[in-house]
PDB file of N, CA and C in Angstrom:
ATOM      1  N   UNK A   1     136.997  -8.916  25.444  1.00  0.00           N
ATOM      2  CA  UNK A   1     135.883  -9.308  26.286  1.00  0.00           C
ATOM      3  C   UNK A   1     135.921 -10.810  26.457  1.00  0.00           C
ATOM      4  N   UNK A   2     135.720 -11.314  27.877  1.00  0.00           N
ATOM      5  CA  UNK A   2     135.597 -12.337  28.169  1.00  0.00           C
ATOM      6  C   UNK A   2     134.197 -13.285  27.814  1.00  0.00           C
ATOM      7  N   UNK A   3     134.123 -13.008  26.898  1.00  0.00           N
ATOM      8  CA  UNK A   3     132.689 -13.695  26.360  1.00  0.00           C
ATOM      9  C   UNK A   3     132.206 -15.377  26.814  1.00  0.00           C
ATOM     10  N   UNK A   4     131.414 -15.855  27.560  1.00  0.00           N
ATOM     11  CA  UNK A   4     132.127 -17.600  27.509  1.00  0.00           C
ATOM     12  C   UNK A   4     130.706 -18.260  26.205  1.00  0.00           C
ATOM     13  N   UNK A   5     129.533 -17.672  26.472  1.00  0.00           N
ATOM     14  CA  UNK A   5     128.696 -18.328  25.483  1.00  0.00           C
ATOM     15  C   UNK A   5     128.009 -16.971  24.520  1.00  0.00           C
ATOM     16  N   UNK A   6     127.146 -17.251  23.716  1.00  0.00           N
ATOM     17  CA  UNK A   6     127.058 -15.918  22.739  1.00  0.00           C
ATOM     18  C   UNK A   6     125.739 -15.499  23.586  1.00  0.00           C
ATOM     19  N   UNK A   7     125.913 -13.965  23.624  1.00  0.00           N
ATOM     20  CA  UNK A   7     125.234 -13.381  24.136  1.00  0.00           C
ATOM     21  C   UNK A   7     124.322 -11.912  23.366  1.00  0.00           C
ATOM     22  N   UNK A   8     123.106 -11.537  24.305  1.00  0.00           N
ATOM     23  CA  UNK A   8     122.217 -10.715  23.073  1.00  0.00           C
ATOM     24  C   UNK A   8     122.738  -8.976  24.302  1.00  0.00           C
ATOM     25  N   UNK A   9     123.130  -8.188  23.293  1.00  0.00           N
ATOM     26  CA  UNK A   9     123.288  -7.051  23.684  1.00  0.00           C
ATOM     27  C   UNK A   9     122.149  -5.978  23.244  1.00  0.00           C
ATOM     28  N   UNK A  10     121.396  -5.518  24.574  1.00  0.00           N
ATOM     29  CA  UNK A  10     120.169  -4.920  24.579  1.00  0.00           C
ATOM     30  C   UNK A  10     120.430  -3.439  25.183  1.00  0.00           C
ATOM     31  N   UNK A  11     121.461  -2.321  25.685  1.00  0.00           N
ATOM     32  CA  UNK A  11     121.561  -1.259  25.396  1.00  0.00           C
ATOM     33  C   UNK A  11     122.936  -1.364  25.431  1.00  0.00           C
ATOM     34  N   UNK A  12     123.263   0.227  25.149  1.00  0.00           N
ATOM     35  CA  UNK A  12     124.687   0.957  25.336  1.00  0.00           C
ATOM     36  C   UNK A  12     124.592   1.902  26.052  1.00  0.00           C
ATOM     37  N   UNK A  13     125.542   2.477  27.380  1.00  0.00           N
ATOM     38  CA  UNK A  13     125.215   3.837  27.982  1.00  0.00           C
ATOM     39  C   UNK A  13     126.663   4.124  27.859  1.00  0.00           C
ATOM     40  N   UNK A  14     127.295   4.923  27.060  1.00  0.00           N
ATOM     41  CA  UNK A  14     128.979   5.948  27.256  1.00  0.00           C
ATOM     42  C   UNK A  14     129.103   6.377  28.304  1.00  0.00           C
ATOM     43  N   UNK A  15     130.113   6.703  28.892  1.00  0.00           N
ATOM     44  CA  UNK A  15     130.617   7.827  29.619  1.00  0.00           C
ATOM     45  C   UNK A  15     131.817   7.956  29.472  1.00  0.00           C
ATOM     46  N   UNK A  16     131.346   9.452  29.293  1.00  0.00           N
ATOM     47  CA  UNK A  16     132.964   9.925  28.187  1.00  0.00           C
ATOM     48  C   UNK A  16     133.370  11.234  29.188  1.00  0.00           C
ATOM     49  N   UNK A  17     134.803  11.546  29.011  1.00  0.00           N
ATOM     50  CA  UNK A  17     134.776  13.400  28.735  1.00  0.00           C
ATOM     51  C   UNK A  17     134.502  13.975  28.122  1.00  0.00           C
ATOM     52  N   UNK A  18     134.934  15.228  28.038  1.00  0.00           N
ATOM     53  CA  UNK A  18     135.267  16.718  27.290  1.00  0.00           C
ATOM     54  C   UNK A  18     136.423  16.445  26.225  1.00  0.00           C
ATOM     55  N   UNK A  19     135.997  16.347  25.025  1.00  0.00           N
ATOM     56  CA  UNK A  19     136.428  16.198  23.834  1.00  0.00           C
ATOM     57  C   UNK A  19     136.707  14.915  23.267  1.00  0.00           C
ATOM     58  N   UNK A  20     136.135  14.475  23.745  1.00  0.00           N
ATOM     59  CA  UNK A  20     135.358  13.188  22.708  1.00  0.00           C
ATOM     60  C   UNK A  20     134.973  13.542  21.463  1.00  0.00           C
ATOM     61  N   UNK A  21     134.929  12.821  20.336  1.00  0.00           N
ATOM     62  CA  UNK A  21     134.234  13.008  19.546  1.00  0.00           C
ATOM     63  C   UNK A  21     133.471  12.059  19.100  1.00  0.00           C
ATOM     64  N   UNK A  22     133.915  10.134  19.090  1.00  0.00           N
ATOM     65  CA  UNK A  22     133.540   9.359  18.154  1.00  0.00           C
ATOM     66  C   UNK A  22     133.377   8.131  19.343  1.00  0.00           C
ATOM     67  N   UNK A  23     132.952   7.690  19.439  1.00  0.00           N
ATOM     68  CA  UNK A  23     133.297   6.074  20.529  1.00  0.00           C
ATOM     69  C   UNK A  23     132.626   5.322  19.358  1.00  0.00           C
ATOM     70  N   UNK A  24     133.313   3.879  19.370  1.00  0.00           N
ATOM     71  CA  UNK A  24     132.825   2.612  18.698  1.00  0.00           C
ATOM     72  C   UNK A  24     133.374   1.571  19.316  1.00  0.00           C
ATOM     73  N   UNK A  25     132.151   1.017  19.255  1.00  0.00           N
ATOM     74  CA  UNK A  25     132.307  -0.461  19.707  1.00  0.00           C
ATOM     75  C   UNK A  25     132.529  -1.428  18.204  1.00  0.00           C
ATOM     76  N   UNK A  26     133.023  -2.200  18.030  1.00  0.00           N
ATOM     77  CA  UNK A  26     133.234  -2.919  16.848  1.00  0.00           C
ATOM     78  C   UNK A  26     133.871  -4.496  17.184  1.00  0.00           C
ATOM     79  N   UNK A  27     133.336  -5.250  16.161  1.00  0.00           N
ATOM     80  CA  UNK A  27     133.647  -6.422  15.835  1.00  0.00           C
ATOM     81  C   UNK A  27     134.559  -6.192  15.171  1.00  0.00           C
ATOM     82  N   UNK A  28     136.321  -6.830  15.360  1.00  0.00           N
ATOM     83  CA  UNK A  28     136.977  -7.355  15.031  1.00  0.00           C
ATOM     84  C   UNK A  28     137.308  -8.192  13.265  1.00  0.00           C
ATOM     85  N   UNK A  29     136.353  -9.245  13.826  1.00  0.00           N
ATOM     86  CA  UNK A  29     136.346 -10.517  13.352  1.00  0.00           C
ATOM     87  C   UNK A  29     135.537 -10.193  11.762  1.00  0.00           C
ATOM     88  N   UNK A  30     134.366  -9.607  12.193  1.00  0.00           N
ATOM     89  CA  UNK A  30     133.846  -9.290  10.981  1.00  0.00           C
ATOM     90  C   UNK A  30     134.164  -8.234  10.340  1.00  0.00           C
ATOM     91  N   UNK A  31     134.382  -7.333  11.171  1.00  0.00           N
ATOM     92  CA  UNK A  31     134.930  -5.785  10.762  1.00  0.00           C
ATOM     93  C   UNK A  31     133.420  -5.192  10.445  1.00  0.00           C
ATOM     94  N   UNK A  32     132.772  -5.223  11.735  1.00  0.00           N
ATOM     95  CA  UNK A  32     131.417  -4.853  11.674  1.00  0.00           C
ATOM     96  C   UNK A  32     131.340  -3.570  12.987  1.00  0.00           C
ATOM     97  N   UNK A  33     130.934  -2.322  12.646  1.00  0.00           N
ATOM     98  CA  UNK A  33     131.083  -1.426  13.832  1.00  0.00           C
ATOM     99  C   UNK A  33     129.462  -1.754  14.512  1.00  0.00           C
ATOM    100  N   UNK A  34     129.540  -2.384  15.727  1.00  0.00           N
ATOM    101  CA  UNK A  34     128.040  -2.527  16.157  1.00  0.00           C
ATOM    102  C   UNK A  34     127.511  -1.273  16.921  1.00  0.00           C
ATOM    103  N   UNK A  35     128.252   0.025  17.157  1.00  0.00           N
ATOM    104  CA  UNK A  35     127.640   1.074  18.093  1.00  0.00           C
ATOM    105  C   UNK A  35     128.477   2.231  17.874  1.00  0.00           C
ATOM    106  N   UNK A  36     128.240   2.997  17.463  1.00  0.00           N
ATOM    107  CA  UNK A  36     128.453   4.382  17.316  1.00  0.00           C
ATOM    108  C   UNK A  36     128.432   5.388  18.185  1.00  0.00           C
ATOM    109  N   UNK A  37     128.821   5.837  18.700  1.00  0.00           N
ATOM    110  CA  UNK A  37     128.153   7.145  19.750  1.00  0.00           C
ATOM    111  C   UNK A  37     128.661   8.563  18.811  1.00  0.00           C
ATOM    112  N   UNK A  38     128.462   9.444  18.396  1.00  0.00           N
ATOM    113  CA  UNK A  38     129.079  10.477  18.069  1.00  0.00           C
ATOM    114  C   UNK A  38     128.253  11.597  19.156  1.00  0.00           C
ATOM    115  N   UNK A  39     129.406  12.068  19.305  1.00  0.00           N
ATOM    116  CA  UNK A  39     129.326  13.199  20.621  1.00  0.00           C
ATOM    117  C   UNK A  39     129.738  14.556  20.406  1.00  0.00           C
ATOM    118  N   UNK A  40     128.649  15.329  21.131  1.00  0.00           N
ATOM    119  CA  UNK A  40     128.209  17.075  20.658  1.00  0.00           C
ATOM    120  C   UNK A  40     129.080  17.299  21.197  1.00  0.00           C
ATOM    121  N   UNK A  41     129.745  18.029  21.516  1.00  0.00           N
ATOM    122  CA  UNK A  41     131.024  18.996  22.542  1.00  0.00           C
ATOM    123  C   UNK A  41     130.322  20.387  22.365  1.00  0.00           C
ATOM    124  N   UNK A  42     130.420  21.235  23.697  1.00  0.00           N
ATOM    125  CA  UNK A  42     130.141  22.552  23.392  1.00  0.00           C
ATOM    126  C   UNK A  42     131.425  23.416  22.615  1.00  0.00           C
ATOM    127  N   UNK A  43     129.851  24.012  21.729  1.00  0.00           N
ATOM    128  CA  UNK A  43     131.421  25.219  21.068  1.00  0.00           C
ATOM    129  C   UNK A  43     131.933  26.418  21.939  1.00  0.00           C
ATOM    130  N   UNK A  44     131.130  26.982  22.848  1.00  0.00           N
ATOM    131  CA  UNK A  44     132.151  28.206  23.445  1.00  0.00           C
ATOM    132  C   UNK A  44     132.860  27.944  24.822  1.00  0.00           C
ATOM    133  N   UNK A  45     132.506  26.769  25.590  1.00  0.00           N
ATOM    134  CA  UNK A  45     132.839  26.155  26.724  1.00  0.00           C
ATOM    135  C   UNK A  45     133.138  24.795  27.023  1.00  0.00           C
ATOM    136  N   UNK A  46     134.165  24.278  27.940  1.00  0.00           N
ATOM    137  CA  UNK A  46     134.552  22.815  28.011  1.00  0.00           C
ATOM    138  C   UNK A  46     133.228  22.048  28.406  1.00  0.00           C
ATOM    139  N   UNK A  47     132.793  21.118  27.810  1.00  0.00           N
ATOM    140  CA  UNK A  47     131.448  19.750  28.071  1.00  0.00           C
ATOM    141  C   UNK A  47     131.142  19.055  26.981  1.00  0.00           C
ATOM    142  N   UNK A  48     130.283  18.431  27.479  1.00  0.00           N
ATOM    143  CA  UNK A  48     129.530  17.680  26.165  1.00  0.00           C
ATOM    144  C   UNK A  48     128.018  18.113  26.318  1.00  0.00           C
ATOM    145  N   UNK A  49     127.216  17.840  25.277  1.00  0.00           N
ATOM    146  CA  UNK A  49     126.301  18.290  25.258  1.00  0.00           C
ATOM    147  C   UNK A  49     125.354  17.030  24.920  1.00  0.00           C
ATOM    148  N   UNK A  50     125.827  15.784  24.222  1.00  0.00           N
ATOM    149  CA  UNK A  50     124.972  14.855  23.566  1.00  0.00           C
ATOM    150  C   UNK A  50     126.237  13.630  23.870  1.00  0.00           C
ATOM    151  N   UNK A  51     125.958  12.835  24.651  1.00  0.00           N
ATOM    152  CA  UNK A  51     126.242  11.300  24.333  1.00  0.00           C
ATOM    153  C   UNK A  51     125.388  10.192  24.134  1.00  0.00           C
ATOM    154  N   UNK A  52     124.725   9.906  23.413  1.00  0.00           N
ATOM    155  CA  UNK A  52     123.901   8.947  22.512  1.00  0.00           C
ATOM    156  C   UNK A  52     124.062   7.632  22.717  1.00  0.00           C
ATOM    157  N   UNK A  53     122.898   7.411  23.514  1.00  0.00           N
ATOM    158  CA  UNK A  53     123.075   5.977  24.263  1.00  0.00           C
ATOM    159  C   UNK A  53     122.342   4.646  23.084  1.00  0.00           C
ATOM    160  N   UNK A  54     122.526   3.691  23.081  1.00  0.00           N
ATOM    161  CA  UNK A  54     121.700   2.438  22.211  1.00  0.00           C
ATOM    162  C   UNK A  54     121.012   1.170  22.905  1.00  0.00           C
ATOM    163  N   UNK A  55     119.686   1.439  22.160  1.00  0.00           N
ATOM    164  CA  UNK A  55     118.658   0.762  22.966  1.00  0.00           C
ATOM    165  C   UNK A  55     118.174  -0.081  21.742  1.00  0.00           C
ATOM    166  N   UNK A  56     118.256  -1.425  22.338  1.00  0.00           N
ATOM    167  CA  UNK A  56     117.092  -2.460  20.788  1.00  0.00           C
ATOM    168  C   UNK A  56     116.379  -3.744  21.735  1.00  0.00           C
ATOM    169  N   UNK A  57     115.366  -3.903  21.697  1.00  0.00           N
ATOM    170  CA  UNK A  57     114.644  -5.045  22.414  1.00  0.00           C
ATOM    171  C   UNK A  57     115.070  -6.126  21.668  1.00  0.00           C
ATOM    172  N   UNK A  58     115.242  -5.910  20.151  1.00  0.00           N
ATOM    173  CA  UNK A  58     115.761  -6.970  19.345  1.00  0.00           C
ATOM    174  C   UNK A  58     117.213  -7.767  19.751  1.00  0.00           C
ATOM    175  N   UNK A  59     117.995  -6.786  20.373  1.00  0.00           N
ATOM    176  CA  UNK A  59     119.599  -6.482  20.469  1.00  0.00           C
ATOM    177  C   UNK A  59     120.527  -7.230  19.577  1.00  0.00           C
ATOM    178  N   UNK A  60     121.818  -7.284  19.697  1.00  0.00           N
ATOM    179  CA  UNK A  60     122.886  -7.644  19.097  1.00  0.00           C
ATOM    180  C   UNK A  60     123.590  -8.807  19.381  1.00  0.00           C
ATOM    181  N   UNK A  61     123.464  -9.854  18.436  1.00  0.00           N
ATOM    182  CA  UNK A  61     124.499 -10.918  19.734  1.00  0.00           C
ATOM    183  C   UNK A  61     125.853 -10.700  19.326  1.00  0.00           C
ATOM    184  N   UNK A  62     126.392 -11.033  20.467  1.00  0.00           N
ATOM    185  CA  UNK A  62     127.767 -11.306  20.955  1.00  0.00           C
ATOM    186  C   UNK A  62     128.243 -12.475  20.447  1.00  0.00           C
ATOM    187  N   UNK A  63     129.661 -12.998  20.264  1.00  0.00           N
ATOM    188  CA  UNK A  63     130.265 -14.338  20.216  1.00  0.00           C
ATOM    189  C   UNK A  63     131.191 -14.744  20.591  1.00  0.00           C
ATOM    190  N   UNK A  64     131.312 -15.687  21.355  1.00  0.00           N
ATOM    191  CA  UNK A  64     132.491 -15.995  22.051  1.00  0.00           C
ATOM    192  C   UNK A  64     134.205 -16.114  21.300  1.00  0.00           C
ATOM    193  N   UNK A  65     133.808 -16.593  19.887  1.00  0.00           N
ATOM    194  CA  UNK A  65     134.552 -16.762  18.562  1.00  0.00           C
ATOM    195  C   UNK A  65     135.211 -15.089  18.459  1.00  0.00           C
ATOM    196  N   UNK A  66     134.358 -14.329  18.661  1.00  0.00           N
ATOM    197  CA  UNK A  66     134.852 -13.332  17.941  1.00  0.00           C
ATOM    198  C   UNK A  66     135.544 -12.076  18.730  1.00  0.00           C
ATOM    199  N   UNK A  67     136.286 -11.326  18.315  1.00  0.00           N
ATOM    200  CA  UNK A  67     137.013 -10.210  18.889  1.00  0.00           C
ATOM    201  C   UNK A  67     136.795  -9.298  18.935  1.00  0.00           C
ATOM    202  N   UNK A  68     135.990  -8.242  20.213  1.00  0.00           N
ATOM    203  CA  UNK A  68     135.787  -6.979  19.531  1.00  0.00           C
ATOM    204  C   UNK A  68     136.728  -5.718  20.509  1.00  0.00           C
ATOM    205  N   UNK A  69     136.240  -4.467  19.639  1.00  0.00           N
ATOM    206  CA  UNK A  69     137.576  -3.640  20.151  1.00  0.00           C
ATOM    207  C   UNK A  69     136.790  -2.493  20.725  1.00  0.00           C
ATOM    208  N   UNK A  70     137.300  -1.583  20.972  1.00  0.00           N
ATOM    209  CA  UNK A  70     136.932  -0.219  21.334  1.00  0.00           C
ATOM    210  C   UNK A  70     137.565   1.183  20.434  1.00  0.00           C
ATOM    211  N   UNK A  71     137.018   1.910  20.089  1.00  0.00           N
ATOM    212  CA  UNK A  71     137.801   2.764  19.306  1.00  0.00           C
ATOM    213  C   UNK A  71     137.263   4.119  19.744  1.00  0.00           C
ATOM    214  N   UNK A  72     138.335   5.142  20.847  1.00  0.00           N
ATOM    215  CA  UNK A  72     137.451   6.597  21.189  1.00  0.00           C
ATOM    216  C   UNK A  72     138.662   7.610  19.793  1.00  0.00           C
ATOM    217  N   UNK A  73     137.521   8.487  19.538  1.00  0.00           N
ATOM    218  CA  UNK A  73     138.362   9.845  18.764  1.00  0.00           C
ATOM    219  C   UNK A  73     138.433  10.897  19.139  1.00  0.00           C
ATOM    220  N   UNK A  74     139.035  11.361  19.825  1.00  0.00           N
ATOM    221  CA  UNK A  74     139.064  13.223  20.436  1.00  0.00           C
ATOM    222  C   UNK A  74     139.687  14.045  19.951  1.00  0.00           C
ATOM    223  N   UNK A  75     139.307  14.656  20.067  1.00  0.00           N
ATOM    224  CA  UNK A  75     139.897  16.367  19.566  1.00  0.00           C
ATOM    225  C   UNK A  75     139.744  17.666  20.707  1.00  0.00           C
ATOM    226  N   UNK A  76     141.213  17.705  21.214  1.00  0.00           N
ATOM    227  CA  UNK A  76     141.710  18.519  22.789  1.00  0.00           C
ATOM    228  C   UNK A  76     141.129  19.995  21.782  1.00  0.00           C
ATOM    229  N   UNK A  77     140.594  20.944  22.248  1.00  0.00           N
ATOM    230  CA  UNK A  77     140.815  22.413  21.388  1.00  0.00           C
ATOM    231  C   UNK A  77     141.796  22.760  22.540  1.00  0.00           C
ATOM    232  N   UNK A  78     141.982  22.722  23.228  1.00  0.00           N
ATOM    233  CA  UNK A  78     143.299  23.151  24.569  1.00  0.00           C
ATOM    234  C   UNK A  78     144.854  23.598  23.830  1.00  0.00           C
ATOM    235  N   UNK A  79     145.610  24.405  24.562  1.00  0.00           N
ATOM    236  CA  UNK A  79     146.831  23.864  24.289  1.00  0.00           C
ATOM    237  C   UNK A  79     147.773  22.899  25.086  1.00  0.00           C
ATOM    238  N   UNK A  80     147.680  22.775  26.389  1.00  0.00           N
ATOM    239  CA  UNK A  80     147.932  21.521  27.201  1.00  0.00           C
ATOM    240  C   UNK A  80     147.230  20.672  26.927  1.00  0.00           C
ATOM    241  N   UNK A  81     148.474  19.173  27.083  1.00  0.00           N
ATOM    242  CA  UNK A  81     147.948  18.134  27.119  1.00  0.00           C
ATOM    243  C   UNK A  81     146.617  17.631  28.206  1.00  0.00           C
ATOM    244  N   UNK A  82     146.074  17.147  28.038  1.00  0.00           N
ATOM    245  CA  UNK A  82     144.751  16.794  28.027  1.00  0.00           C
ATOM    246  C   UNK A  82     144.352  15.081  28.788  1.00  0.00           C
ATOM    247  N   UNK A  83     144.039  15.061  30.306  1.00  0.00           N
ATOM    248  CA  UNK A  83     143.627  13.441  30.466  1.00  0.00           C
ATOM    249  C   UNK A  83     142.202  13.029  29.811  1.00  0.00           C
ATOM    250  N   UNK A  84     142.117  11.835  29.408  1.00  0.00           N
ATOM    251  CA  UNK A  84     140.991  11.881  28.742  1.00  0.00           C
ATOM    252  C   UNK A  84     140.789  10.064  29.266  1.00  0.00           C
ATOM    253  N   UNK A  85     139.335   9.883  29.165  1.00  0.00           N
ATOM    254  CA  UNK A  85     138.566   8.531  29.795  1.00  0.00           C
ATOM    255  C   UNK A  85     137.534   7.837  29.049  1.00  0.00           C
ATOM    256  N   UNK A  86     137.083   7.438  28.860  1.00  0.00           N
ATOM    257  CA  UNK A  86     135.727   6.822  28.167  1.00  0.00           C
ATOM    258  C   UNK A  86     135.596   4.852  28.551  1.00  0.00           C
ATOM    259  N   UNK A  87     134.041   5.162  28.924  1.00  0.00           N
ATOM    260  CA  UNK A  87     134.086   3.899  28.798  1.00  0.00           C
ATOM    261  C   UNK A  87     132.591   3.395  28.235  1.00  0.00           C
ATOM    262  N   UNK A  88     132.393   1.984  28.432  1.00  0.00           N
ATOM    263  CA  UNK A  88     131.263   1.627  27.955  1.00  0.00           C
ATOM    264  C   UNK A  88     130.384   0.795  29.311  1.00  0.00           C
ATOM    265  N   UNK A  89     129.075   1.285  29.201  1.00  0.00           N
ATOM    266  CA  UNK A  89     128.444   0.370  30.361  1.00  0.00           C
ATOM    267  C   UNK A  89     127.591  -0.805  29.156  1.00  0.00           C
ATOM    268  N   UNK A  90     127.865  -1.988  29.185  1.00  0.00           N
ATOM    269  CA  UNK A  90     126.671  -2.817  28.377  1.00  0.00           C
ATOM    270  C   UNK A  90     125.772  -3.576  28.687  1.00  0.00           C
ATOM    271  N   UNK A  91     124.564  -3.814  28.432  1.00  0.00           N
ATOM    272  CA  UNK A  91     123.654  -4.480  29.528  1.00  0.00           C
ATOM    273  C   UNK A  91     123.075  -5.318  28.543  1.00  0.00           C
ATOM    274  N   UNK A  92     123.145  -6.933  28.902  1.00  0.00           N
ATOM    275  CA  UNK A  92     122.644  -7.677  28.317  1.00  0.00           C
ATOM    276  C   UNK A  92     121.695  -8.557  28.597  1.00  0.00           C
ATOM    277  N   UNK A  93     120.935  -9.506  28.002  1.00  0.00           N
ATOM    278  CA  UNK A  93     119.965 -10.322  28.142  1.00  0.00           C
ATOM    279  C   UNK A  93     120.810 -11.803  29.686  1.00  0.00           C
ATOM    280  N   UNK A  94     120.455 -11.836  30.519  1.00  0.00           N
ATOM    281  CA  UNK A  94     120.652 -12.879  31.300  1.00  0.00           C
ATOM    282  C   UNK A  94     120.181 -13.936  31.680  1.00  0.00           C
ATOM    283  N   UNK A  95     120.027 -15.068  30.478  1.00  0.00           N
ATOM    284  CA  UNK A  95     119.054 -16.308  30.743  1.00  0.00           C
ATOM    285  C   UNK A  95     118.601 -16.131  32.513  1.00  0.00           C
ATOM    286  N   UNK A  96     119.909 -16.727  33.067  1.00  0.00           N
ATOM    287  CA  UNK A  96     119.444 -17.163  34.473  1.00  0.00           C
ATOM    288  C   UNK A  96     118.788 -16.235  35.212  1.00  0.00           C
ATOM    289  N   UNK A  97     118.926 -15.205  34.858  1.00  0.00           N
ATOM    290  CA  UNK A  97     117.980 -13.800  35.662  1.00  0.00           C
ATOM    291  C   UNK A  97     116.788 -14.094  35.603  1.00  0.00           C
ATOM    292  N   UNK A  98     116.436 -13.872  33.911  1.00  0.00           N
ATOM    293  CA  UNK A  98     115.111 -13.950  33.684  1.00  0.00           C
ATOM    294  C   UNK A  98     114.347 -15.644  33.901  1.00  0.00           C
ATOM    295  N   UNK A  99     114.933 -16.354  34.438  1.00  0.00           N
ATOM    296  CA  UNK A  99     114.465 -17.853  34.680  1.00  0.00           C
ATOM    297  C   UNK A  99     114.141 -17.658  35.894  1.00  0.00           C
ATOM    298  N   UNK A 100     114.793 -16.885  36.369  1.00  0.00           N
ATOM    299  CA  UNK A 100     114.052 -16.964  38.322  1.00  0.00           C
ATOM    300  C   UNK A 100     113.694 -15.898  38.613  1.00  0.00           C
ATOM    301  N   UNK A 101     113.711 -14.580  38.021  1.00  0.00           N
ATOM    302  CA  UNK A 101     112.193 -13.610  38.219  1.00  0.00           C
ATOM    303  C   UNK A 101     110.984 -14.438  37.821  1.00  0.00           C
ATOM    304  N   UNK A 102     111.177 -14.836  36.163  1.00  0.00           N
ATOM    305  CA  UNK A 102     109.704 -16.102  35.923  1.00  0.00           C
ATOM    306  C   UNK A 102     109.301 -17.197  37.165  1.00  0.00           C
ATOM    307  N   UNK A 103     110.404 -17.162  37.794  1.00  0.00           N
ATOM    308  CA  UNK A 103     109.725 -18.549  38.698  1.00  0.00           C
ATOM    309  C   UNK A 103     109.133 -17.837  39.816  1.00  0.00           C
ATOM    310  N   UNK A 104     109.857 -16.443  40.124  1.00  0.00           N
ATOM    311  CA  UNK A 104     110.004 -16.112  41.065  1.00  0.00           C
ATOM    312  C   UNK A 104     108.303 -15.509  41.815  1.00  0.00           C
ATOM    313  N   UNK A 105     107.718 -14.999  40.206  1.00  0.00           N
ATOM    314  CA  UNK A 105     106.554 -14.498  39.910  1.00  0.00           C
ATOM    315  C   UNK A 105     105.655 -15.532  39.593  1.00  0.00           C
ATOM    316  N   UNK A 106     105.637 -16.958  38.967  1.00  0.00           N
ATOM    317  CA  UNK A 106     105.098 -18.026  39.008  1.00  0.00           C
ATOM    318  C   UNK A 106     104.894 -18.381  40.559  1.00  0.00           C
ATOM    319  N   UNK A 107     105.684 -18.275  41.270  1.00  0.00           N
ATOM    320  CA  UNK A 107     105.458 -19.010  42.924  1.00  0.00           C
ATOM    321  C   UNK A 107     104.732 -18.447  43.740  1.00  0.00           C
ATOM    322  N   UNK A 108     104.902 -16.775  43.244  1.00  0.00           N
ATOM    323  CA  UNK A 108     103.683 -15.645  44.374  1.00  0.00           C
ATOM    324  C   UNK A 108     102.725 -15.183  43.857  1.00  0.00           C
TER     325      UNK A 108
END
């Protein structure tokens, strides 16, 4: 991640496939896992049933210093090989956003 100043991370939303099991987001540097998702898969049919999103008003900061990774775990029940995707949407705190909605709402 292109980080340039440290930043506060205020949710997580996945989007994964069909046989996912584990997504993590993790620090590197500290060897700190900051987000977990563990994911339901149905047992008699291909889906998911639960991807577990993370929400904190407090949130997490970020650092420009530091390295973090991605780590997905799946398990195909298939016997063909299997394409598989996951990613992460992250939504963070944006000084300059919130400086000119405040003004924006100060002026009207």
């Amino acid at each position: 991640m292109a980080i340039k100043d440290s930043v506060t991370l205020h949710q997580i939303t996945p989007h994964l496939h069909p046989f996912a099991k584990k997504f993590i987001l993790k620090d590197t540097t500290t060897n700190t896992i900051l987000y977990t998702c563990n994911v339901i898969n149905r047992k008699n049919s291909i889906g998911l049933i639960s991807t577990p999103i993370f929400f904190s008003e407090q949130g997490i900061i970020m650092y420009p210093t530091h390295e973090y990774v991605l780590e997905l775990t799946t398990n195909s029940t298939l016997e063909e090989p299997q394409d598989m995707m996951a990613s992460l949407f992250l939504f963070f705190y944006d000084k300059e956003m919130d400086l000119k909605i405040k003004t924006y709402y100060h002026e009207n």
